[in-house]
PDB file of N, CA and C in Angstrom:
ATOM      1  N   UNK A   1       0.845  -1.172   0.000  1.00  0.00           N
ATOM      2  CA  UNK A   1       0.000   0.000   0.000  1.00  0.00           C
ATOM      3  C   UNK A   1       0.894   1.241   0.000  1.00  0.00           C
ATOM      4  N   UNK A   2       0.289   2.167  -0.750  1.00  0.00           N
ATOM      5  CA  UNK A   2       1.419   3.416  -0.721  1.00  0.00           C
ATOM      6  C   UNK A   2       1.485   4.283   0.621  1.00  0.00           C
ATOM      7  N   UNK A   3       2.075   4.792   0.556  1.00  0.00           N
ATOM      8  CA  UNK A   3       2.172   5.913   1.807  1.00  0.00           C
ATOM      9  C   UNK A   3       1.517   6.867   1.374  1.00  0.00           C
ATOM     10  N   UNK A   4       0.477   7.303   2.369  1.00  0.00           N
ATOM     11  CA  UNK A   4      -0.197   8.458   2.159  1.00  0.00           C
ATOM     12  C   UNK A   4       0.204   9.877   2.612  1.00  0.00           C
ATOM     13  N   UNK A   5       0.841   9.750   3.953  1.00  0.00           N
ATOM     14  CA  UNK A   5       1.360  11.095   4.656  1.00  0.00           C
ATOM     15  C   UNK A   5       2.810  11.357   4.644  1.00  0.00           C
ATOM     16  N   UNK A   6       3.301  12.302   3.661  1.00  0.00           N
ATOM     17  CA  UNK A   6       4.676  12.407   3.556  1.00  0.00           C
ATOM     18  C   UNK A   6       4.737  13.959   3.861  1.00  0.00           C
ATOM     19  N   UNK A   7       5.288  14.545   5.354  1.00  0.00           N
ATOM     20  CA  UNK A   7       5.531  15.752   5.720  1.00  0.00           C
ATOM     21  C   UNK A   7       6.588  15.868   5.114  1.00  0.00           C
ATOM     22  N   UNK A   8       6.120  17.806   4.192  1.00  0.00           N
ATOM     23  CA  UNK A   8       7.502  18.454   3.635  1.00  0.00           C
ATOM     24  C   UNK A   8       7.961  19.420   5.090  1.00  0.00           C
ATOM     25  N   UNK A   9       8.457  18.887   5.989  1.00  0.00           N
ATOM     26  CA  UNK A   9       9.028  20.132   6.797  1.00  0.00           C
ATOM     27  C   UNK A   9       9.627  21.470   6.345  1.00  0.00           C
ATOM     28  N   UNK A  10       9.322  22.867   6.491  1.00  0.00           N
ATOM     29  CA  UNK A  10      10.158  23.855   5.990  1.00  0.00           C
ATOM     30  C   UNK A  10       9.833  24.531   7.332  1.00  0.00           C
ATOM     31  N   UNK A  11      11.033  25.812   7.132  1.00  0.00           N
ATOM     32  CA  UNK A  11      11.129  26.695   7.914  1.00  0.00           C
ATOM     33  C   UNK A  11       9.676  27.524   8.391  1.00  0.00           C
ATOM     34  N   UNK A  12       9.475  27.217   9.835  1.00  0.00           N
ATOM     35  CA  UNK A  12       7.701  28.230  10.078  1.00  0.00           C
ATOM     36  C   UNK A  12       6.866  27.210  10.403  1.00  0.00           C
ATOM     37  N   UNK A  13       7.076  26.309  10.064  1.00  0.00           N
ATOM     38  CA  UNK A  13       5.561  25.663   9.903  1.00  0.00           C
ATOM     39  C   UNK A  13       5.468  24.204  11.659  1.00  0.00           C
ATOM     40  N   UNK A  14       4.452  23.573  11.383  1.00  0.00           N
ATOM     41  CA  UNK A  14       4.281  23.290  12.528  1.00  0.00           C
ATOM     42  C   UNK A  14       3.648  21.714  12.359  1.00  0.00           C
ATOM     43  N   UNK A  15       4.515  20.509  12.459  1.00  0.00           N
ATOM     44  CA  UNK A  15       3.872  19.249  12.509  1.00  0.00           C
ATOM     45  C   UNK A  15       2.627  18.979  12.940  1.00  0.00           C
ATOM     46  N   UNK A  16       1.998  18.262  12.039  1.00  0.00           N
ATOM     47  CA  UNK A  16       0.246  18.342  12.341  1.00  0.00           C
ATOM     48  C   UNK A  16       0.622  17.380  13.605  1.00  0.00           C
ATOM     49  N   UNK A  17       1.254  16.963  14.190  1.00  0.00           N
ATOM     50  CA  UNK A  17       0.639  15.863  15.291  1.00  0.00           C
ATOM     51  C   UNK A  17       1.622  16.642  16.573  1.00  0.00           C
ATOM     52  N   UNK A  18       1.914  18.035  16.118  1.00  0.00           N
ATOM     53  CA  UNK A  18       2.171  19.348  17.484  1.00  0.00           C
ATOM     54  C   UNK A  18       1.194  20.127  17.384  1.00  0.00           C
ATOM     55  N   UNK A  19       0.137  20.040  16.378  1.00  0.00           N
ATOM     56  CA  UNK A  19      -0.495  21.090  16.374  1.00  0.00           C
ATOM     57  C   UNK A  19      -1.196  20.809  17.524  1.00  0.00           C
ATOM     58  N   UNK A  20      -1.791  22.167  18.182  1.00  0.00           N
ATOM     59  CA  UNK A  20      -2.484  22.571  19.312  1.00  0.00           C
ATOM     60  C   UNK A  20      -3.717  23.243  18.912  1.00  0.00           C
ATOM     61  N   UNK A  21      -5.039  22.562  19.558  1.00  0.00           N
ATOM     62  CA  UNK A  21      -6.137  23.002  19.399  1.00  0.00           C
ATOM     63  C   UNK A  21      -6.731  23.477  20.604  1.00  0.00           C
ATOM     64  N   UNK A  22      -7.364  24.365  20.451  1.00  0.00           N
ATOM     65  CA  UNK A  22      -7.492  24.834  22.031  1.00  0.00           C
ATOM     66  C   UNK A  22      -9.026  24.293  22.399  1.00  0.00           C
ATOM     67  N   UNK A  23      -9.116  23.561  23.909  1.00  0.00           N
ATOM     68  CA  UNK A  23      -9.657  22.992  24.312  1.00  0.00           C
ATOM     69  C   UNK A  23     -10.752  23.799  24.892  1.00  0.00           C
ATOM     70  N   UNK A  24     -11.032  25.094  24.498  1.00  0.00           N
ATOM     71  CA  UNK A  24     -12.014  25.908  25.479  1.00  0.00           C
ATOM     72  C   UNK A  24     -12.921  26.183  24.517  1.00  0.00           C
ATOM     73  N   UNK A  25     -13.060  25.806  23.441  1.00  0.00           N
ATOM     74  CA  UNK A  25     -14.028  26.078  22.260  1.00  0.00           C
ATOM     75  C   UNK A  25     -15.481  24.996  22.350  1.00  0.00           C
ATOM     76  N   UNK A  26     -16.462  25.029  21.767  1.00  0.00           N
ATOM     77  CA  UNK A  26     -17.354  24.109  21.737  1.00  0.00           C
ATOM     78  C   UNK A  26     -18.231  23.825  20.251  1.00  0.00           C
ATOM     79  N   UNK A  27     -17.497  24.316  19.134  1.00  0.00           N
ATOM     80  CA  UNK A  27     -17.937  24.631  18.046  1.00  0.00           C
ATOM     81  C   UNK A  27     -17.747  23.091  17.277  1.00  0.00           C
ATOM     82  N   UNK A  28     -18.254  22.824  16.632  1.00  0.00           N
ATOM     83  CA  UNK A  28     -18.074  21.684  15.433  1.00  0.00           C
ATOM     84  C   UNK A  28     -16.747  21.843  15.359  1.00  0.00           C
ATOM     85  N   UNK A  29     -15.873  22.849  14.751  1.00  0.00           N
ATOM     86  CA  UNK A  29     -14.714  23.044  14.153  1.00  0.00           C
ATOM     87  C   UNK A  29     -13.399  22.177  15.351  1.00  0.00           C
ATOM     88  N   UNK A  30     -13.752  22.333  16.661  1.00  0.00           N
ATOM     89  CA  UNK A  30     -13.233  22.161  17.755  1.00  0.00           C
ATOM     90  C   UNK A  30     -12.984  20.343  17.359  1.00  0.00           C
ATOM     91  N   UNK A  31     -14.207  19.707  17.434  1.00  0.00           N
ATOM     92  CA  UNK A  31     -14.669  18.073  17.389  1.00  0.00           C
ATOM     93  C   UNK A  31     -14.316  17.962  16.399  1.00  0.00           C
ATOM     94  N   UNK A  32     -14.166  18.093  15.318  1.00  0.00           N
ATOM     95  CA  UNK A  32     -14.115  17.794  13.979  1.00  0.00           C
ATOM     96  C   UNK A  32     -12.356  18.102  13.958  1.00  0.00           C
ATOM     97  N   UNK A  33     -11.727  18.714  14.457  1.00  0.00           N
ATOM     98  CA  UNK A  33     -10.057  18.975  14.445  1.00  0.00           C
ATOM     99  C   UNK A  33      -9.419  18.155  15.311  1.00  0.00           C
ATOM    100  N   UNK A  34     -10.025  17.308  16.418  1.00  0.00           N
ATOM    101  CA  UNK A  34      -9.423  16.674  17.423  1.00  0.00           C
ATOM    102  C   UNK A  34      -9.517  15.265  17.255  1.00  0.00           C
ATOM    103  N   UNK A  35     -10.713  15.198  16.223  1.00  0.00           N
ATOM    104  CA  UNK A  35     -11.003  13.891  15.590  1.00  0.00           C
ATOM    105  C   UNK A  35      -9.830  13.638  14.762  1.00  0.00           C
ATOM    106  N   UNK A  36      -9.482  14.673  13.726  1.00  0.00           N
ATOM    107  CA  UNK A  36      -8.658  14.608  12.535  1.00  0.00           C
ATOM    108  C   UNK A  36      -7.253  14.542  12.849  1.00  0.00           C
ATOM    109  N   UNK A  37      -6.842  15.042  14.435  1.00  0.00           N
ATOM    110  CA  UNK A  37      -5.742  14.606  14.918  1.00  0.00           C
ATOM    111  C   UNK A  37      -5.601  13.310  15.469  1.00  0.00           C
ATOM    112  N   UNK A  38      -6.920  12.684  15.785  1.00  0.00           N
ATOM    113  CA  UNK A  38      -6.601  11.697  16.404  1.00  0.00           C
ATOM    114  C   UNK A  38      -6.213  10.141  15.389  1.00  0.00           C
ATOM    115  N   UNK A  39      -7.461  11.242  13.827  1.00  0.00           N
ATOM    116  CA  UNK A  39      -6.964   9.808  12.683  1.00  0.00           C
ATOM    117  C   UNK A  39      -5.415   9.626  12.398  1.00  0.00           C
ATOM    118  N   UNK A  40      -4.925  10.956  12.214  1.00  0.00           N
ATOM    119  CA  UNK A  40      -3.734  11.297  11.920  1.00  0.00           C
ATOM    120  C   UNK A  40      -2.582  10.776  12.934  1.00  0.00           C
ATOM    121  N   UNK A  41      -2.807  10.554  14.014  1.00  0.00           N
ATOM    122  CA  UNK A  41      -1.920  10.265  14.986  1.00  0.00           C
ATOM    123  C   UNK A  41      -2.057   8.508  14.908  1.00  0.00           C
ATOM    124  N   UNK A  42      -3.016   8.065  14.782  1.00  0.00           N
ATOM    125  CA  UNK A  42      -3.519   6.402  15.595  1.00  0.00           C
ATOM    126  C   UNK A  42      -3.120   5.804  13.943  1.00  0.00           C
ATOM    127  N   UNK A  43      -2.214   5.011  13.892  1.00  0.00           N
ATOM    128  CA  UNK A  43      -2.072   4.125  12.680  1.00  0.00           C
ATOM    129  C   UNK A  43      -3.181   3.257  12.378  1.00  0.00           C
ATOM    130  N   UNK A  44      -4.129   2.934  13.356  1.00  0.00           N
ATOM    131  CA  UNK A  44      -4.646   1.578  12.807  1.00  0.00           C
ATOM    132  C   UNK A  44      -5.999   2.716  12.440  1.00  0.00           C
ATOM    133  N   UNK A  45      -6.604   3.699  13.195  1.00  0.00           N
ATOM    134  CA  UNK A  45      -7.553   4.308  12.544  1.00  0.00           C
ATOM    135  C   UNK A  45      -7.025   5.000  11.562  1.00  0.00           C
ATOM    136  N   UNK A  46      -5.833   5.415  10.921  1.00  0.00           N
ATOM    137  CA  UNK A  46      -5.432   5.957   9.209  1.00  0.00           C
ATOM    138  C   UNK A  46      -5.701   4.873   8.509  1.00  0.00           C
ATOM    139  N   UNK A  47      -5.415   3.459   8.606  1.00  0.00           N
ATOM    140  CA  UNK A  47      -5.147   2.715   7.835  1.00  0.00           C
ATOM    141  C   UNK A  47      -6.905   2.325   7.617  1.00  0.00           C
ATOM    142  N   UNK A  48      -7.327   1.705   8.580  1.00  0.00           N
ATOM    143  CA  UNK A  48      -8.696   1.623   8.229  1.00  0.00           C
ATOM    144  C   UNK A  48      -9.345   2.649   7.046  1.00  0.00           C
ATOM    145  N   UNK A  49      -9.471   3.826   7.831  1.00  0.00           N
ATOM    146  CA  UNK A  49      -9.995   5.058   7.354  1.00  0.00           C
ATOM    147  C   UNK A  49     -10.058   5.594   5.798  1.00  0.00           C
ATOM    148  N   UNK A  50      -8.975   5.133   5.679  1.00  0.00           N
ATOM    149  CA  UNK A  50      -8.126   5.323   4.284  1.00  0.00           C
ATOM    150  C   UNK A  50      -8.129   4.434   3.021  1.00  0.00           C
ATOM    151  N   UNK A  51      -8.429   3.383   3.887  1.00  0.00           N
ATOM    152  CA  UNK A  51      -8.668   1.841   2.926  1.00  0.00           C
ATOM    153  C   UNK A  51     -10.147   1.870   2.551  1.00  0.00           C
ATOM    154  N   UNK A  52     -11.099   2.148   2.976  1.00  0.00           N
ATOM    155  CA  UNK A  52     -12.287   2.559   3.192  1.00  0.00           C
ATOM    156  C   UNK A  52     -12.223   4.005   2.079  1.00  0.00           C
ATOM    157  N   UNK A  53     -11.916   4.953   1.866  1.00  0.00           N
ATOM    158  CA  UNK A  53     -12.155   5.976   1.358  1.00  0.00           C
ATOM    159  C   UNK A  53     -11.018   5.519  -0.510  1.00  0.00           C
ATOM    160  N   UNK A  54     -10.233   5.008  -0.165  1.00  0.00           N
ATOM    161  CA  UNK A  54      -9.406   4.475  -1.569  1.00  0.00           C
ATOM    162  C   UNK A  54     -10.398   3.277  -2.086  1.00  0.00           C
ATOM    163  N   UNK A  55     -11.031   2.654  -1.274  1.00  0.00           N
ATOM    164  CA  UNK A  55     -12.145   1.427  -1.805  1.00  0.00           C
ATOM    165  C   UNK A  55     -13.020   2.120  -2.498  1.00  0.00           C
ATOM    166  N   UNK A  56     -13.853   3.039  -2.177  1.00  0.00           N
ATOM    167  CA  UNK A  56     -14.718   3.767  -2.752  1.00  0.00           C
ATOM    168  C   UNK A  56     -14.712   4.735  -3.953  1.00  0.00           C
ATOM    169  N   UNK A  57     -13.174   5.337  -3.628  1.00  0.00           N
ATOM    170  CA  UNK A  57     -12.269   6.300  -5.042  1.00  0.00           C
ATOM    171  C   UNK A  57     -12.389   5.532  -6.095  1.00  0.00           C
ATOM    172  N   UNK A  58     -11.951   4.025  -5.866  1.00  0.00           N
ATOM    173  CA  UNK A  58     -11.285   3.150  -6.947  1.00  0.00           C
ATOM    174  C   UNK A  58     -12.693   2.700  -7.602  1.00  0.00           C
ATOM    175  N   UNK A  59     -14.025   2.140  -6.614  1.00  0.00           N
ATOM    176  CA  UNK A  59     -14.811   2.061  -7.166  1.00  0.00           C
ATOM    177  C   UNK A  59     -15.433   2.640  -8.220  1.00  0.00           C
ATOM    178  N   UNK A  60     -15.819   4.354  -7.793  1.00  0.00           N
ATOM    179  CA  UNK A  60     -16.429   4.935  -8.560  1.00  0.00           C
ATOM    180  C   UNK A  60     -15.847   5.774  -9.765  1.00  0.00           C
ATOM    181  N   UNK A  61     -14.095   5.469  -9.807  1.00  0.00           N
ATOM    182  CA  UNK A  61     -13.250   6.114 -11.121  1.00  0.00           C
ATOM    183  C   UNK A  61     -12.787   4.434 -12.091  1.00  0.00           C
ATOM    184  N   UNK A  62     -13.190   3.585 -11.448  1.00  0.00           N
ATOM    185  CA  UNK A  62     -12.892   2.064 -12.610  1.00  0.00           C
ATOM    186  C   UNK A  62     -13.915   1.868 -13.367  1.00  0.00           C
ATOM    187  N   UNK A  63     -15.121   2.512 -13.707  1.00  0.00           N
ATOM    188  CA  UNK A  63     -16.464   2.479 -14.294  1.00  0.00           C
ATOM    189  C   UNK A  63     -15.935   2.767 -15.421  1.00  0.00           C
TER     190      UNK A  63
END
């Protein structure tokens, strides 16, 4: 399977799995960013997640 997440590090910028979300919010945007760190961080929920969303790509562009 290919690799999906290949960080270009440059000068400024900030590894998605340092990024900091601030915990005093209650907005969708809040749940929905802590989720996306948590796919991003947990290998077995990327891999699932991903296999699942490439199953479906492949489906509906092999027609």
């Amino acid at each position: 399977m290919r690799k999906r997440f290949v960080q270009q590090y440059s000068l400024g910028r900030v590894a998605i799995e340092d990024t900091e979300i601030r915990h005093n919010s209650r907005t969708a945007a809040y749940k929905i960013g802590l989720s996306l760190l948590e796919i991003y961080k947990t290998p077995e929920y990327n891999e699932q997640i991903f296999g699942i969303l490439e199953r479906i790509y492949y489906q509906r562009n092999i027609i």
